[in-house]
N, C-alpha and C. Protein backbone atom coordinates (compact mmCIF):
# COMPACT_ATOMS: atom_id res chain seq x y z
N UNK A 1 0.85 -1.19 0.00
CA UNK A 1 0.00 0.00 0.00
C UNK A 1 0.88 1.24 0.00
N UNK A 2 0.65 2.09 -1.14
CA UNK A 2 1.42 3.45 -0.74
C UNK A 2 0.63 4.66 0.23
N UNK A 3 1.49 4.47 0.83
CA UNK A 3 1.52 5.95 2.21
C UNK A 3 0.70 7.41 1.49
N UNK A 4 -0.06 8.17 1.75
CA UNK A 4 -0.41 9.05 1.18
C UNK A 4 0.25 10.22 2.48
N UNK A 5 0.42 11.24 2.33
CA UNK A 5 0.57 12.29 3.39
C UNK A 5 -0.66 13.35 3.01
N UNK A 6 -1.40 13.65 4.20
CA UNK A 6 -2.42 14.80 4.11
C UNK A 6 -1.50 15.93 3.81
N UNK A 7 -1.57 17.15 3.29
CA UNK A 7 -0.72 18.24 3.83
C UNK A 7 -1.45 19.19 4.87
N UNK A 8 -0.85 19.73 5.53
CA UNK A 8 -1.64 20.95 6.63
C UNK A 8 -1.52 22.13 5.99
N UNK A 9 -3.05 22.72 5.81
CA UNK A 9 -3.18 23.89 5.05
C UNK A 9 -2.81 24.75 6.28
N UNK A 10 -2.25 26.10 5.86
CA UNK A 10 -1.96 27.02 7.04
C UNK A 10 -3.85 27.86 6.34
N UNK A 11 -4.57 27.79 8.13
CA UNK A 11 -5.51 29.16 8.02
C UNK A 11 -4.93 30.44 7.32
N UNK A 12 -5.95 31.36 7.23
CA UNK A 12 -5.64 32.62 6.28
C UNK A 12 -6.41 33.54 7.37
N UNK A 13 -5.32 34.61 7.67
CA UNK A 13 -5.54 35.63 8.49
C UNK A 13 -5.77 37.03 8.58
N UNK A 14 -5.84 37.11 6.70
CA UNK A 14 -5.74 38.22 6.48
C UNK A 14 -7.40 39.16 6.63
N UNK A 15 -7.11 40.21 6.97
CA UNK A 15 -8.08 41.08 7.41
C UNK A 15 -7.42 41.85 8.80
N UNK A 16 -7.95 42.34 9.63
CA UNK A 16 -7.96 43.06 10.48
C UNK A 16 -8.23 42.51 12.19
N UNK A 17 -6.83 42.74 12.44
CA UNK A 17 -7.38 42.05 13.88
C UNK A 17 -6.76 42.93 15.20
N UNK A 18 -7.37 43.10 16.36
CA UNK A 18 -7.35 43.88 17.26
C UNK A 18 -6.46 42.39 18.60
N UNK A 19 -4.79 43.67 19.10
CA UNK A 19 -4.41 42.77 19.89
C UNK A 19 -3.93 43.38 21.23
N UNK A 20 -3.91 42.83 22.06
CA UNK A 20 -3.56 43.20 23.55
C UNK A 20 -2.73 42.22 23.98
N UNK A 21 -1.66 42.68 24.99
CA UNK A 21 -0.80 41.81 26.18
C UNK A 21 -0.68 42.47 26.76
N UNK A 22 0.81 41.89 27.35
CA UNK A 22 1.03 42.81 28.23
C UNK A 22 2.95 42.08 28.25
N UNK A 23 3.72 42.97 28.53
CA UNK A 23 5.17 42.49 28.73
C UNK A 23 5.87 43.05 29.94
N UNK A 24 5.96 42.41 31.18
CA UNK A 24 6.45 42.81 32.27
C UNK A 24 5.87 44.10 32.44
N UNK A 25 4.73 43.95 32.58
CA UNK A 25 4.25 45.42 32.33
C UNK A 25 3.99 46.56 31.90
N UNK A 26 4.16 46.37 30.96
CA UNK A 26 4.01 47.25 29.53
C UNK A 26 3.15 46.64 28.77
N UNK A 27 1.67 47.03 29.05
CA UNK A 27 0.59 46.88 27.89
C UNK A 27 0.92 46.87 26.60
N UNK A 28 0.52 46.00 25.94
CA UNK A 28 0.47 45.89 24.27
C UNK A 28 -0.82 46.20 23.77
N UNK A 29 -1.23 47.35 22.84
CA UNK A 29 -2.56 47.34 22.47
C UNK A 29 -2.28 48.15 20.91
N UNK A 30 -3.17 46.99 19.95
CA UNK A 30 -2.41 47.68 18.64
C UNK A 30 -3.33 46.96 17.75
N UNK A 31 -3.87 47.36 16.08
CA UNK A 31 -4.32 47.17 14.96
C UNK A 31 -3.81 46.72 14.69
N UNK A 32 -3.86 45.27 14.10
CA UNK A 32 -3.05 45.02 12.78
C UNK A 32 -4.19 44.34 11.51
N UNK A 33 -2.95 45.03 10.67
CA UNK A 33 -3.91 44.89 9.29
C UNK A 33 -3.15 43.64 8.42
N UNK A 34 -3.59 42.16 8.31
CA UNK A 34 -2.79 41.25 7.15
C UNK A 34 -3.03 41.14 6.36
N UNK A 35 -2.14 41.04 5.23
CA UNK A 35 -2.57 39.94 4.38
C UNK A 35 -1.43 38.83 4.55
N UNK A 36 -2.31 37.97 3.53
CA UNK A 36 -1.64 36.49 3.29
C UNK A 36 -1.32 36.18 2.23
N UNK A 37 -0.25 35.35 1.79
CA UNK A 37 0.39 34.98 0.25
C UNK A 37 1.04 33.47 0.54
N UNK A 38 -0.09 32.16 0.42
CA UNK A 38 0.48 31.40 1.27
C UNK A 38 0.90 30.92 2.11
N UNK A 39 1.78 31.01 3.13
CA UNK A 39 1.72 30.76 4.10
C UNK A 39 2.52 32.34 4.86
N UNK A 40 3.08 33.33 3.95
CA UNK A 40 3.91 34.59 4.56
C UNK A 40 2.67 35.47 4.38
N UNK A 41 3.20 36.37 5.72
CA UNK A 41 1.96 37.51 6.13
C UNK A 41 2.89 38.60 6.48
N UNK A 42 2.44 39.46 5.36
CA UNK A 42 2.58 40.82 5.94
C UNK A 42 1.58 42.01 6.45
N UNK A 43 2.42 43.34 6.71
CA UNK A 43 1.14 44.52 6.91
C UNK A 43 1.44 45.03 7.55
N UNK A 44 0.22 45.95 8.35
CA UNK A 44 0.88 47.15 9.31
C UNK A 44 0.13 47.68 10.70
N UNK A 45 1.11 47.12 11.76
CA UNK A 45 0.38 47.45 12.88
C UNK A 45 0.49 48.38 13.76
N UNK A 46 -0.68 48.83 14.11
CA UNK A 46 -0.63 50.75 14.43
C UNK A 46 -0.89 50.79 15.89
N UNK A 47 -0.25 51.13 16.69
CA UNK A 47 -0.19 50.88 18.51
C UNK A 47 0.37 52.59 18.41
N UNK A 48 0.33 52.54 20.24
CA UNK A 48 0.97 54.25 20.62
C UNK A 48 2.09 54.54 20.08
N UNK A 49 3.03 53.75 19.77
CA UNK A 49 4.12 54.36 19.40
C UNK A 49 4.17 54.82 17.75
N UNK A 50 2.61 54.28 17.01
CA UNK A 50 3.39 54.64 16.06
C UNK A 50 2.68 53.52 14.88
N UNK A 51 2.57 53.57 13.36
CA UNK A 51 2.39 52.19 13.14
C UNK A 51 3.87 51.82 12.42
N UNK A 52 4.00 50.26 12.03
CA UNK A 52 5.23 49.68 12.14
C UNK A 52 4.58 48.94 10.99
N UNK A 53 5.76 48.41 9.98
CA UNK A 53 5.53 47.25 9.35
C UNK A 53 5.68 45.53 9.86
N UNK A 54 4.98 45.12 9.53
CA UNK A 54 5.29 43.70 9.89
C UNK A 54 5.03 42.81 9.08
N UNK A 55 6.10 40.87 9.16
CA UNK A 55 6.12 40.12 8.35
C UNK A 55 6.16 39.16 9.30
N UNK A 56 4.97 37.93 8.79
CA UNK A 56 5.27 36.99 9.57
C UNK A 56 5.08 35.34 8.76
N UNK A 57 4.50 34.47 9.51
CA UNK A 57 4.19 33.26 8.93
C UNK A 57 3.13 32.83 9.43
N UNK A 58 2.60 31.83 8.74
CA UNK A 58 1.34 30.82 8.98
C UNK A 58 1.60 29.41 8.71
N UNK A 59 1.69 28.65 9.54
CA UNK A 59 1.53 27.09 9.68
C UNK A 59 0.82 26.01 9.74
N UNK A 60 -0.08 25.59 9.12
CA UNK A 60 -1.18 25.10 10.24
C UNK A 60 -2.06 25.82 10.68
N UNK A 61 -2.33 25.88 12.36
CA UNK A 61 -2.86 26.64 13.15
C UNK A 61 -1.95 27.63 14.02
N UNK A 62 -0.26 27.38 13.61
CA UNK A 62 0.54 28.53 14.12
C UNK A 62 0.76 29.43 13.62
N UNK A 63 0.93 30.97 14.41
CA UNK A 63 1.03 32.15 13.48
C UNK A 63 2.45 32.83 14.14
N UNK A 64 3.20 33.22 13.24
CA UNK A 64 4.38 34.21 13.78
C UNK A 64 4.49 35.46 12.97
N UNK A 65 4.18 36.40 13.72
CA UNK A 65 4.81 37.72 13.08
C UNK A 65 5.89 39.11 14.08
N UNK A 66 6.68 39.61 13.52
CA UNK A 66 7.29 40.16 13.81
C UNK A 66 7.58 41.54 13.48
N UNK A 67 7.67 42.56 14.49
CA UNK A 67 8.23 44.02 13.83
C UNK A 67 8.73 45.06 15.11
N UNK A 68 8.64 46.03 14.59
CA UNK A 68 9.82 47.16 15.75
C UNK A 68 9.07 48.05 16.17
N UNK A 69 8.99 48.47 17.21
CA UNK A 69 8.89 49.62 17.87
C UNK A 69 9.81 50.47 17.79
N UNK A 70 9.74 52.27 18.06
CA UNK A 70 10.59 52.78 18.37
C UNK A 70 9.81 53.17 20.00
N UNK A 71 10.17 53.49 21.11
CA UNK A 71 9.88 54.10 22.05
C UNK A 71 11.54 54.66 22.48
N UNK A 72 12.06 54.35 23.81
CA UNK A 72 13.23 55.44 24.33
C UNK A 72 14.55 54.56 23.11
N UNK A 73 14.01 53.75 22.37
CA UNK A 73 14.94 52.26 21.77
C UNK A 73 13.84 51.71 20.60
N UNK A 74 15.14 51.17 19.98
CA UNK A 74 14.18 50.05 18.98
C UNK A 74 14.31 49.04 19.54
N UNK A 75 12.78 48.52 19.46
CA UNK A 75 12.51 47.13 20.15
C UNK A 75 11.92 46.10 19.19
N UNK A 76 12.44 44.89 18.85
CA UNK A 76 12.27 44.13 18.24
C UNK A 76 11.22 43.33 18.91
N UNK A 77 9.70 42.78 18.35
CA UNK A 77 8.98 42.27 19.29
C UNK A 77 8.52 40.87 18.36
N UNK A 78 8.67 39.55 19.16
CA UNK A 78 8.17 38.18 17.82
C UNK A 78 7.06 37.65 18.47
N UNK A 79 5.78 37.72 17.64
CA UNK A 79 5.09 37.20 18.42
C UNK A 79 4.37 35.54 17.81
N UNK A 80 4.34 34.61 19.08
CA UNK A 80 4.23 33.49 18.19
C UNK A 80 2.79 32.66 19.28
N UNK A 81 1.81 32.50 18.11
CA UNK A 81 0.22 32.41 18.53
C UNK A 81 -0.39 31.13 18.04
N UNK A 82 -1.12 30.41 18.75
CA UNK A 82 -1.81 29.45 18.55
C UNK A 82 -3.37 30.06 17.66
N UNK A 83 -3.45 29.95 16.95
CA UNK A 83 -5.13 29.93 16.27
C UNK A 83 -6.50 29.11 16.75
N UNK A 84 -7.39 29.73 16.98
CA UNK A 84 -8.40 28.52 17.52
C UNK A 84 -9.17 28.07 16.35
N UNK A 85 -9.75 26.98 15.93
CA UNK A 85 -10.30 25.94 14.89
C UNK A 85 -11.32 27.35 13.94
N UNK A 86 -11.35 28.04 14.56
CA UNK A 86 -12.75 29.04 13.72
C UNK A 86 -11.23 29.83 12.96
N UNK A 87 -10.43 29.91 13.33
CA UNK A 87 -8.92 31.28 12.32
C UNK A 87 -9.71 32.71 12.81
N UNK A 88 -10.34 32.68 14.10
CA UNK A 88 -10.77 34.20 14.13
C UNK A 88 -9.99 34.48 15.55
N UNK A 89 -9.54 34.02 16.53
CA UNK A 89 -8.38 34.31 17.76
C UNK A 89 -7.38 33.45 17.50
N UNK A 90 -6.37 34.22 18.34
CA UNK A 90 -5.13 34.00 18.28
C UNK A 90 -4.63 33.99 20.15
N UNK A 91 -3.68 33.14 20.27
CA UNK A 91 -2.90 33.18 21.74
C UNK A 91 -1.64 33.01 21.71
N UNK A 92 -1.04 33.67 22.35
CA UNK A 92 0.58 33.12 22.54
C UNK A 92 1.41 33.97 23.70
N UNK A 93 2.57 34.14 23.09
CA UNK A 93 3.68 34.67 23.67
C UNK A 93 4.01 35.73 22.78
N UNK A 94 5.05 36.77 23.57
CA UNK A 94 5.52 37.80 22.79
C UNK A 94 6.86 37.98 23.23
N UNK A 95 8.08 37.83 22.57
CA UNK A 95 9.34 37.56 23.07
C UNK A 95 10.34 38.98 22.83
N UNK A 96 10.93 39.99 23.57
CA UNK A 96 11.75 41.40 22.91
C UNK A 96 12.71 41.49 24.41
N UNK A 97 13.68 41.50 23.79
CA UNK A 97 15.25 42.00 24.44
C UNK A 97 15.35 40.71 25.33
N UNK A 98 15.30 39.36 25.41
CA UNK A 98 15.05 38.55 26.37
C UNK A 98 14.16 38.32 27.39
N UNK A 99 13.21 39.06 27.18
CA UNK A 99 11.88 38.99 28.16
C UNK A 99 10.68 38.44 27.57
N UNK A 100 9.75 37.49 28.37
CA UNK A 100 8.59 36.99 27.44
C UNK A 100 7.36 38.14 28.20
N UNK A 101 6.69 37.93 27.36
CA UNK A 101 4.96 38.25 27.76
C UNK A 101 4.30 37.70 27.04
N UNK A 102 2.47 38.12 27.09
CA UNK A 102 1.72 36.85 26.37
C UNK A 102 0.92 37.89 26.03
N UNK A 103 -0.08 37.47 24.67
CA UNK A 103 -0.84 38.19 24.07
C UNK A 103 -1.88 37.92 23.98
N UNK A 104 -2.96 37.99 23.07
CA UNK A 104 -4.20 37.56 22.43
C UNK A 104 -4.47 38.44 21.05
N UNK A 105 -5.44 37.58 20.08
CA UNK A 105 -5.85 38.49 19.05
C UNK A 105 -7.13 38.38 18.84
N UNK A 106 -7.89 38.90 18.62
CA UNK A 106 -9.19 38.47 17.81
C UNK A 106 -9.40 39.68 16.24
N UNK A 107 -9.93 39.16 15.36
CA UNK A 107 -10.04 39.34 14.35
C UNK A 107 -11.15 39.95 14.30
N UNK A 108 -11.49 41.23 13.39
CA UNK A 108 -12.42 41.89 13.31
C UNK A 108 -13.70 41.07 12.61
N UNK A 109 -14.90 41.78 12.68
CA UNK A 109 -15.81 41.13 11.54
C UNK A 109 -15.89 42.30 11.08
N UNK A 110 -16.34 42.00 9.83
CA UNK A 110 -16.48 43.06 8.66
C UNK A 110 -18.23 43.00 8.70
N UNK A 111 -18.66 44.15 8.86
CA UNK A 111 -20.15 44.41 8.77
C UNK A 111 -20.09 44.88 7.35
N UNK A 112 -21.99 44.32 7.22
CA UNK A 112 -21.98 44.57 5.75
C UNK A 112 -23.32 45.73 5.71
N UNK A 113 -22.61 47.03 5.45
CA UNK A 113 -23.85 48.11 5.79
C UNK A 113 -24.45 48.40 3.98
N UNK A 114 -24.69 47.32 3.06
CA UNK A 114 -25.20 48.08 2.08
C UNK A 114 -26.64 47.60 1.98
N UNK A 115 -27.15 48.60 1.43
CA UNK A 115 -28.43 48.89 1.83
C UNK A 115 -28.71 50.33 1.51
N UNK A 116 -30.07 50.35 2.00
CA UNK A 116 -30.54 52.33 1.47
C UNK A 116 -30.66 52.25 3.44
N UNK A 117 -30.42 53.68 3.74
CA UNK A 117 -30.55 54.17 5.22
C UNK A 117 -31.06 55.42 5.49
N UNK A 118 -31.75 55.80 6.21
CA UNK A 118 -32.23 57.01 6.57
C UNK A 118 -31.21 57.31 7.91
N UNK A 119 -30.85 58.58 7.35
CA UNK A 119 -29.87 59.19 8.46
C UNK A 119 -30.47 60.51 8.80
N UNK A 120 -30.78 61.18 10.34
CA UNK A 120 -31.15 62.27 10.53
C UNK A 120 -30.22 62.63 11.49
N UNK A 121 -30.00 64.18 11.72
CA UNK A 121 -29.06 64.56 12.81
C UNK A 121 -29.10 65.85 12.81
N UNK A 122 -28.31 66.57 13.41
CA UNK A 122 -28.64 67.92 14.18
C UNK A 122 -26.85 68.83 14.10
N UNK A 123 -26.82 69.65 13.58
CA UNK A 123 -25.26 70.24 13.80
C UNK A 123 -25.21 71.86 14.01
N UNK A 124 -25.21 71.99 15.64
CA UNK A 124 -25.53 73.37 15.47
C UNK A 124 -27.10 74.10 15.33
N UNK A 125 -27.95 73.22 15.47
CA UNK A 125 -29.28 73.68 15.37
C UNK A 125 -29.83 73.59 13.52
N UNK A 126 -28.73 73.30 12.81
CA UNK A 126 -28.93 72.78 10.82
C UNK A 126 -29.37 71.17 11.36
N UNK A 127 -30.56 71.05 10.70
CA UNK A 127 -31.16 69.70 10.88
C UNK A 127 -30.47 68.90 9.38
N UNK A 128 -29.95 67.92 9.62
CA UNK A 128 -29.85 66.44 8.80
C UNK A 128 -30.95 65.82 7.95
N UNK A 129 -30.82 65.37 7.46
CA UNK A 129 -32.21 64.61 6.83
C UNK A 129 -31.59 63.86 5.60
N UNK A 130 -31.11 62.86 5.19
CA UNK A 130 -31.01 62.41 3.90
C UNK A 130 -30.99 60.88 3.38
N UNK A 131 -31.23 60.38 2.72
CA UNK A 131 -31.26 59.22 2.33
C UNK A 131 -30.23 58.42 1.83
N UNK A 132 -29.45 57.08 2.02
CA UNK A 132 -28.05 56.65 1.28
C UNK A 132 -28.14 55.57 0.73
N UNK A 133 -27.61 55.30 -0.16
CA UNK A 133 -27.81 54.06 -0.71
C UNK A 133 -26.07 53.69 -1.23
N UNK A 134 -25.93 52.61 -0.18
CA UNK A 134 -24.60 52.11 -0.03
C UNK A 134 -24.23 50.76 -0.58
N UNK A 135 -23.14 50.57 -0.47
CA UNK A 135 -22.51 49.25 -0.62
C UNK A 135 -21.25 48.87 -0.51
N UNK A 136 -20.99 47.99 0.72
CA UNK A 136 -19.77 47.82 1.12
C UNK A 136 -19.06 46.82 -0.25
N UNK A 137 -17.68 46.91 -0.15
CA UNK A 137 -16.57 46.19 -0.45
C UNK A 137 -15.50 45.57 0.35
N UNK A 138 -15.83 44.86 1.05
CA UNK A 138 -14.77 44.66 2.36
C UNK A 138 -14.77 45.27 2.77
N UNK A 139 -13.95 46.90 3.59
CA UNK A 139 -14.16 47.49 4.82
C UNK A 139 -14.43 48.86 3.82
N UNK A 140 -14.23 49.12 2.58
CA UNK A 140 -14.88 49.80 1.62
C UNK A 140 -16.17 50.41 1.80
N UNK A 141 -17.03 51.54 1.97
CA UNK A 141 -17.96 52.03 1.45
C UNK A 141 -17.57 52.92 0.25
N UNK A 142 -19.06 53.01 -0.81
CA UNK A 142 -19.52 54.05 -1.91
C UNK A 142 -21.08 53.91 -1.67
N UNK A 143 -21.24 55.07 -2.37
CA UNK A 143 -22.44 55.12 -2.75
C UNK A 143 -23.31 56.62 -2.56
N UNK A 144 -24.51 57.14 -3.03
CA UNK A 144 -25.25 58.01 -2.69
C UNK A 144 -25.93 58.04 -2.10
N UNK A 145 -25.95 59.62 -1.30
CA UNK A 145 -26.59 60.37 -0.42
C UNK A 145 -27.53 61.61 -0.82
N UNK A 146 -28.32 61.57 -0.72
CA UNK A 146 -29.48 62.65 -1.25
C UNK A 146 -30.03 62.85 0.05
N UNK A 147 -29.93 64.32 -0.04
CA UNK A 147 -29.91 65.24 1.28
C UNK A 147 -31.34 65.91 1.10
N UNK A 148 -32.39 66.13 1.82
CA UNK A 148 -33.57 66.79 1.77
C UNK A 148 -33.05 68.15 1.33
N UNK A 149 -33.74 68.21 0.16
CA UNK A 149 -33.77 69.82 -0.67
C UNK A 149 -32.20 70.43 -0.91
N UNK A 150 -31.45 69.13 -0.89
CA UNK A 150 -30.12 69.93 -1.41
C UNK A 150 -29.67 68.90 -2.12
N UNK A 151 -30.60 67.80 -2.39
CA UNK A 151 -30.15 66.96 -3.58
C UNK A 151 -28.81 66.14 -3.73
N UNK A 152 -27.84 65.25 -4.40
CA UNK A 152 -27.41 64.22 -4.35
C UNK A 152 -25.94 64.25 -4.10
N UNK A 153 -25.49 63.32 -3.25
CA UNK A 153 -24.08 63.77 -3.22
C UNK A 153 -23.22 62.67 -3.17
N UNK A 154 -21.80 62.36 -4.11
CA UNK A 154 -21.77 60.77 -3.78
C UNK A 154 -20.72 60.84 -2.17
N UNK A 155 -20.60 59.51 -1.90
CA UNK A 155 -20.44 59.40 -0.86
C UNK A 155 -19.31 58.19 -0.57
N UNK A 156 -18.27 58.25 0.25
CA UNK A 156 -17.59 57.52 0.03
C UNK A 156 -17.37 56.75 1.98
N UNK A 157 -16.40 55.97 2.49
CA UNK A 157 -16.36 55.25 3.92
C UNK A 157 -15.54 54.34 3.86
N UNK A 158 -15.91 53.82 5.18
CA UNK A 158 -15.44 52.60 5.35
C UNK A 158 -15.84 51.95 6.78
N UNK A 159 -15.66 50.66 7.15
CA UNK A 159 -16.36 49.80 7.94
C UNK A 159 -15.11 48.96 8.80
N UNK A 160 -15.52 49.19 9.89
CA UNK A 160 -14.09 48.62 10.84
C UNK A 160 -14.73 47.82 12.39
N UNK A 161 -15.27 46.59 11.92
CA UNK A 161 -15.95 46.29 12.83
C UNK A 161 -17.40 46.94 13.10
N UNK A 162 -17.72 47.51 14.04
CA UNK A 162 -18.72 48.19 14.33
C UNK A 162 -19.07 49.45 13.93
N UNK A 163 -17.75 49.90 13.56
CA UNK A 163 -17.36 51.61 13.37
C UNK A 163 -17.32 51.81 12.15
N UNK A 164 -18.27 52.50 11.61
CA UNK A 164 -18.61 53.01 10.25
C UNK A 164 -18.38 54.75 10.27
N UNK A 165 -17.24 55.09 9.39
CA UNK A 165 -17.50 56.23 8.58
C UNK A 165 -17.91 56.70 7.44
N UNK A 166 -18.64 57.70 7.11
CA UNK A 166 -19.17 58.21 5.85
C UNK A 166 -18.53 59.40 5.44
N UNK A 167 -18.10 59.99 4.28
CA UNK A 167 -17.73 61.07 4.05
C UNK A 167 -18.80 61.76 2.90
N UNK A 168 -19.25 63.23 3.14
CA UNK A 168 -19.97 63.61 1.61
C UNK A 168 -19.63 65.23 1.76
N UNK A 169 -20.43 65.52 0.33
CA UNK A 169 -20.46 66.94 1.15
C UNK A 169 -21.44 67.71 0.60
N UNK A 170 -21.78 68.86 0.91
CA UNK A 170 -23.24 69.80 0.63
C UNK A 170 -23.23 71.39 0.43
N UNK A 171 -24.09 71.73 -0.37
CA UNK A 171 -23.51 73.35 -0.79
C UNK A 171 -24.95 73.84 -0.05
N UNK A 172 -24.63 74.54 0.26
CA UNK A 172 -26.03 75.51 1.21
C UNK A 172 -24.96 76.93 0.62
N UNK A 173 -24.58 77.87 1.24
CA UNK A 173 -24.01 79.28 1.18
C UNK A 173 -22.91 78.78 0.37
N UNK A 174 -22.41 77.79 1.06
CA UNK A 174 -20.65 77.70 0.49
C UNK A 174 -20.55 75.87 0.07
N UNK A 175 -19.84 75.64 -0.28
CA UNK A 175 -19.43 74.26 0.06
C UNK A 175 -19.27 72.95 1.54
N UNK A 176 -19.32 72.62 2.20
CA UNK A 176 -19.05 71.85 3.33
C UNK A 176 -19.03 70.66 3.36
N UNK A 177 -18.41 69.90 3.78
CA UNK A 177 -17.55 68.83 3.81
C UNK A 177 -17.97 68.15 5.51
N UNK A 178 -18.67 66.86 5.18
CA UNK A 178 -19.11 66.53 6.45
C UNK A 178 -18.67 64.94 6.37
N UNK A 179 -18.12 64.61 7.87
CA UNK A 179 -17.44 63.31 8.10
C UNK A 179 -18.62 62.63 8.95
N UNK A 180 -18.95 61.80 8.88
CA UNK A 180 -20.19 61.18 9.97
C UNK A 180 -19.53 59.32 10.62
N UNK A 181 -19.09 59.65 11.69
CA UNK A 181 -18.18 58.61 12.61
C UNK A 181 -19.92 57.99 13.53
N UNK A 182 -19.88 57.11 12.85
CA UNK A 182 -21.00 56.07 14.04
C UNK A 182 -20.69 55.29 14.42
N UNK A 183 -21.26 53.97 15.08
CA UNK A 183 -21.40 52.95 15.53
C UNK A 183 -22.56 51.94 15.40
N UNK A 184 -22.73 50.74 14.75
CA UNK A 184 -23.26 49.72 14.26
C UNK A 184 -23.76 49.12 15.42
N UNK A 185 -25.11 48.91 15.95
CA UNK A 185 -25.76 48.08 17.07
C UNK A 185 -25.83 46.76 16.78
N UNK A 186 -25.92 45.79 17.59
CA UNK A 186 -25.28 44.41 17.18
C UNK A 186 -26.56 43.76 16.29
N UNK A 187 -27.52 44.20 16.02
CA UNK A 187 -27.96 43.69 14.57
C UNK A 187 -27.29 44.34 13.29
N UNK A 188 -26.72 45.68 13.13
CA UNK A 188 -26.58 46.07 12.20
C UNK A 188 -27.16 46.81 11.44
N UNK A 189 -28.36 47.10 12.14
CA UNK A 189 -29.51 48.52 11.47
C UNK A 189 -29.28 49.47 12.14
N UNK A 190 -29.17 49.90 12.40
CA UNK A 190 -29.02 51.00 13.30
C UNK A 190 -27.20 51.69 13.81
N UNK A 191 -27.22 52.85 13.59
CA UNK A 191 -25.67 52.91 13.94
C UNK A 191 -26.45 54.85 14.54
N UNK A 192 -25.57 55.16 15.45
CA UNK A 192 -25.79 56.18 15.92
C UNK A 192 -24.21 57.07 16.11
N UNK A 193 -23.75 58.66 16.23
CA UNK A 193 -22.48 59.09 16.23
C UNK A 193 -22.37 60.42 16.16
N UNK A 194 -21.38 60.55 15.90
CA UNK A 194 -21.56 62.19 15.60
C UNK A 194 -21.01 62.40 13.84
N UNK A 195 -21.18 63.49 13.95
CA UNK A 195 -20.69 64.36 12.50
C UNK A 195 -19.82 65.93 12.64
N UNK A 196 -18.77 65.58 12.45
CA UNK A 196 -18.17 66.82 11.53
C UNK A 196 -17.96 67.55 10.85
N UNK A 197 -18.14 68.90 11.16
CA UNK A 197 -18.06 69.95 9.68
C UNK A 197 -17.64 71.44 10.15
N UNK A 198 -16.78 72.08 8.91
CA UNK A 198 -16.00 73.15 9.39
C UNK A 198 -16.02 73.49 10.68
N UNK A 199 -15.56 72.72 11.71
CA UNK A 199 -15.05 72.71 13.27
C UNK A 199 -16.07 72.63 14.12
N UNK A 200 -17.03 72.16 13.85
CA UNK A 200 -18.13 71.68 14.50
C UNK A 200 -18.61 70.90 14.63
N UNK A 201 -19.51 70.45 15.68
CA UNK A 201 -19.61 68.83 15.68
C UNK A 201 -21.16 68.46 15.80
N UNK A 202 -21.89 67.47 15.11
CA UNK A 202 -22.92 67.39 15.86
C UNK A 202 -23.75 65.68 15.93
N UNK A 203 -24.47 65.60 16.17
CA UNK A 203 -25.01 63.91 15.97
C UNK A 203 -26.07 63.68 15.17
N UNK A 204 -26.09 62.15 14.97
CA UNK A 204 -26.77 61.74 14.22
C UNK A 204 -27.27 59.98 14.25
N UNK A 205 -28.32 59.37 13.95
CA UNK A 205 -28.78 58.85 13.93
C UNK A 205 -29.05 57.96 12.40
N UNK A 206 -28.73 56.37 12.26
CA UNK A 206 -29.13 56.16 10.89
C UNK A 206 -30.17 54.45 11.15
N UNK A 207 -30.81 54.40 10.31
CA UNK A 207 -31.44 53.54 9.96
C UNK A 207 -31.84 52.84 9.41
N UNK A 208 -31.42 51.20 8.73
CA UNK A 208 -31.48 50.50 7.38
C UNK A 208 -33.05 50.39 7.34
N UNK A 209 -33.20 50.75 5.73
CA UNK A 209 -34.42 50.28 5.27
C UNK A 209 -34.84 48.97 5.41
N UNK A 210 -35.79 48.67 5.74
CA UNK A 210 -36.39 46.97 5.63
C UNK A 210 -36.51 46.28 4.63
């Protein structure tokens, strides 16, 4: 009888994952963004000091990646993580200048906000009112916004877990340029936040059509 060998696919990690430790006392808390090319992972993870590039590997269910800090020193940090059977957390160790600490990861979900939404809100006592009709691309938004009596505007974002931004903008006197930062309720209809515009701030409210 000939022997067959299974091979071990390495999981795929790429997307966005949120990580914490801690190293003799020094909290670790940082974004990282992968991709994957087989079993090598690169990308870029953005903590207080700064974001950093990083390159690592995938095995199986083991993950290693590595990159630098600058703080009072450059600190070389390797971190090497067990995957759990779903490829959405990560556990391990984190090894820099001869000292260990231990980590965790979990991986974002990507919400999918496309759909038409009614958004209303308030900036300054200027009432909101407009209608959107979106569609994500991975953490990607496009799409149009038609504003009560000031008509259509396209609209561009993006989606980071729960946290949805919109960008558009609207001519009343002048031009203005409004950023709208919400938050996604755990069904996903509903996201509530504020909005920005020439140095002012105000809130808003949105709502997927049925």
């Amino acid at each position: 009888m000939a022997a067959f060998v299974i091979p071990s696919f390495a999981a795929d990690i790429s997307g966005t994952w949120s990580i914490t430790g801690d190293v003799v006392g020094n909290p670790v808390n940082m974004k990282c963004a992968f991709t994957q090319d087989g079993t090598k992972v690169s990308g870029t993870c953005k903590g207080e000091a700064g974001s950093t590039p990083t390159t690592g590997s995938v095995t199986a269910d083991r993950v290693t990646f590595t990159n630098t800090v600058q703080r009072d020193q450059a600190y070389e940090l390797t971190y090497t993580a067990t995957l759990d059977a779903a490829g959405t957390s990560m556990k391990g160790d984190i090894a820099v200048m001869g000292v260990t600490g231990t980590f965790s990861g979990t991986k974002d979900t990507v919400r999918d906000v496309s759909g038409s939404w009614r958004i209303l809100g308030d900036v300054v006592g200027n009432a909101i009112d407009m209608k959107c009709a979106l569609k994500t691309d991975g953490t990607k938004l496009s799409g149009t916004c038609t504003y009560q009596g000031l008509g259509d505007t396209p609209t561009v974002g993006s989606v980071d877990g729960d946290k949805v931004t919109l960008q558009n903008s609207i001519r009343r006197e002048q031009l203005y340029d409004l950023t709208y930062n919400g938050t996604l309720d755990p069904t996903g209809a509903v996201m509530k936040g504020d909005i920005a515009v020439a140095g002012v701030t105000g809130s808003f409210s949105g709502t997927r059509d049925k």
